[in-house]
Protein backbone atom coordinates (compact mmCIF):
# COMPACT_ATOMS: atom_id res chain seq x y z
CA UNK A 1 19.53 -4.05 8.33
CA UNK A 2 21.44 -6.38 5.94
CA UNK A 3 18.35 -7.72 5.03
CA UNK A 4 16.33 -4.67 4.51
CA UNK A 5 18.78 -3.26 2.18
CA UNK A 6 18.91 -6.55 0.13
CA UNK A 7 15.22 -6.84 -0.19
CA UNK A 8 14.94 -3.01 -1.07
CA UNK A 9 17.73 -3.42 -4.02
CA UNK A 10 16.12 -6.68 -5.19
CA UNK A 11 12.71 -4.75 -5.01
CA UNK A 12 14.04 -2.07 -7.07
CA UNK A 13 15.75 -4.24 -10.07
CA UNK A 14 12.30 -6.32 -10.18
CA UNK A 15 10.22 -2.98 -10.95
CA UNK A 16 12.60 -1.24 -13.40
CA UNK A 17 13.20 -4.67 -15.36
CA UNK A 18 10.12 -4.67 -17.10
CA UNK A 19 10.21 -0.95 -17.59
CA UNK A 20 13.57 -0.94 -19.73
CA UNK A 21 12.74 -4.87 -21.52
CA UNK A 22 9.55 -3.12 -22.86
CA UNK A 23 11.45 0.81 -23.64
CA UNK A 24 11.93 -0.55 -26.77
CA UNK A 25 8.43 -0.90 -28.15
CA UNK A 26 7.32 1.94 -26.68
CA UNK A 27 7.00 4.92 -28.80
CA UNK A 28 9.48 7.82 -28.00
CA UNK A 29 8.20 10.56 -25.33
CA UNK A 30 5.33 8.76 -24.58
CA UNK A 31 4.12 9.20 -20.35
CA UNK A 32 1.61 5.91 -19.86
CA UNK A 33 4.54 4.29 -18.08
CA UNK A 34 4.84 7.33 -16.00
CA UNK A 35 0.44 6.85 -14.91
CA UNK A 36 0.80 2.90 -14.87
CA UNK A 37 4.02 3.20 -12.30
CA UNK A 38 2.38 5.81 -10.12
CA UNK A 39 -1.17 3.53 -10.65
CA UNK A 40 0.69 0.42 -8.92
CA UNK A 41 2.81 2.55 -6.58
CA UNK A 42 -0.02 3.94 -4.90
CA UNK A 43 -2.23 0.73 -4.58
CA UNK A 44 0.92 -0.85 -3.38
CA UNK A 45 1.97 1.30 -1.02
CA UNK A 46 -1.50 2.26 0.15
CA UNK A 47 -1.88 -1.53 1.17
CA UNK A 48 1.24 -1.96 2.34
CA UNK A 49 1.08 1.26 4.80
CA UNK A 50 -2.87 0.07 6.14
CA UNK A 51 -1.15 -3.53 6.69
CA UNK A 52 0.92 -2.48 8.68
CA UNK A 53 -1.27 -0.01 10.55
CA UNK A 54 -3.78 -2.64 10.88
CA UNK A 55 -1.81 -5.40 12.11
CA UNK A 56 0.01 -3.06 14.70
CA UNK A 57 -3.61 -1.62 15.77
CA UNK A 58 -5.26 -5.29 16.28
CA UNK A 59 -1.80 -6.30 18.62
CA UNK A 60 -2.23 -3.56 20.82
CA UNK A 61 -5.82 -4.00 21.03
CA UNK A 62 -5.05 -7.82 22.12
CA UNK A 63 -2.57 -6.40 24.17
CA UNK A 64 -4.71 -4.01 25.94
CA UNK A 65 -7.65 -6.41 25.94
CA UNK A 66 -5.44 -9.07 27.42
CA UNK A 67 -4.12 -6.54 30.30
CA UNK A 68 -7.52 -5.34 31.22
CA UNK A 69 -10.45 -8.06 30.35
CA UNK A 70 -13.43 -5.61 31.96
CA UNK A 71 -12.11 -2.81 29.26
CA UNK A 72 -12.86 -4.85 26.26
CA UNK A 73 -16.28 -3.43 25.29
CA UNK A 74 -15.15 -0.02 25.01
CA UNK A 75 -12.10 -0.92 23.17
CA UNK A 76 -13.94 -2.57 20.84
CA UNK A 77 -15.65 0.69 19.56
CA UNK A 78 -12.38 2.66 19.13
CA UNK A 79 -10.87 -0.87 17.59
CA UNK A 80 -13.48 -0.92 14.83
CA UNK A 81 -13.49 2.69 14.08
CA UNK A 82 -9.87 2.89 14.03
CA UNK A 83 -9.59 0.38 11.29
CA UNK A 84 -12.00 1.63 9.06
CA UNK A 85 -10.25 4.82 9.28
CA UNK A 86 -6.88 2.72 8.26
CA UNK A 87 -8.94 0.92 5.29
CA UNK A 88 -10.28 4.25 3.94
CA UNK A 89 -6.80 5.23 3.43
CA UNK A 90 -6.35 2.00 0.88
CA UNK A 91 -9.38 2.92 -0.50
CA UNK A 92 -7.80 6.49 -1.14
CA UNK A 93 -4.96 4.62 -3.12
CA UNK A 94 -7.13 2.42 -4.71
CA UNK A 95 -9.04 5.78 -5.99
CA UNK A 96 -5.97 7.50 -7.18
CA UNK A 97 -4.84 4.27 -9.14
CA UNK A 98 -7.84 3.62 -11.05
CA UNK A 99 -7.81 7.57 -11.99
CA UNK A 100 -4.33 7.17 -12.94
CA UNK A 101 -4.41 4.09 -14.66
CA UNK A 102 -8.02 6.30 -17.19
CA UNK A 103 -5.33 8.75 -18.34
CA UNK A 104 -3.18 5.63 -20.08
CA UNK A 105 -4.15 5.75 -23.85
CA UNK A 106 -5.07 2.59 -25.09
């Protein structure tokens, strides 16, 4: 938990770094940090949430396959469809990024 909590805090002081170094030169009450944060947020998180859930679906499928050899064929099916059901979600992020990062003047 130690760990977690350390990586999190680290995580944190990494992303708002940049953000205050550059305040500076950035002209007062403008909102394109506001779009470029929320562009990398949700590719970032979007990947990091269908890593997981694609890592955790292919080690119970291995797990399953493993148990039960004979069921393997009709795993296979619900395997593949299950993670292209994961990736759309990344691709859902990826969407929402790329529309956030058009409203950015520049």
């Amino acid at each position: 938990m130690k760990k977690i909590t350390k990586m999190l805090v680290w995580s944190l002081v990494f992303t708002l770094a940049p953000m205050a170094a550059f305040a500076a030169e950035e002209a007062a009450g403008s909102g394109a940090w506001g779009y470029a944060l929320g562009a990398g947020l949700a590719v970032g998180l979007a990947g990091l949430g269908c890593g997981i859930g694609q890592g955790l679906t292919a080690g119970n499928n291995m797990a399953g396959i493993a148990r039960n050899p004979g069921a393997a064929g009709g795993m296979f099916v619900n395997y593949i469809l299950g993670l292209a059901l994961i990736e759309s979600i990344a691709i859902y992020g990826l969407v929402i990024g790329l529309q956030l990062v058009g409203k950015i003047p520049g």
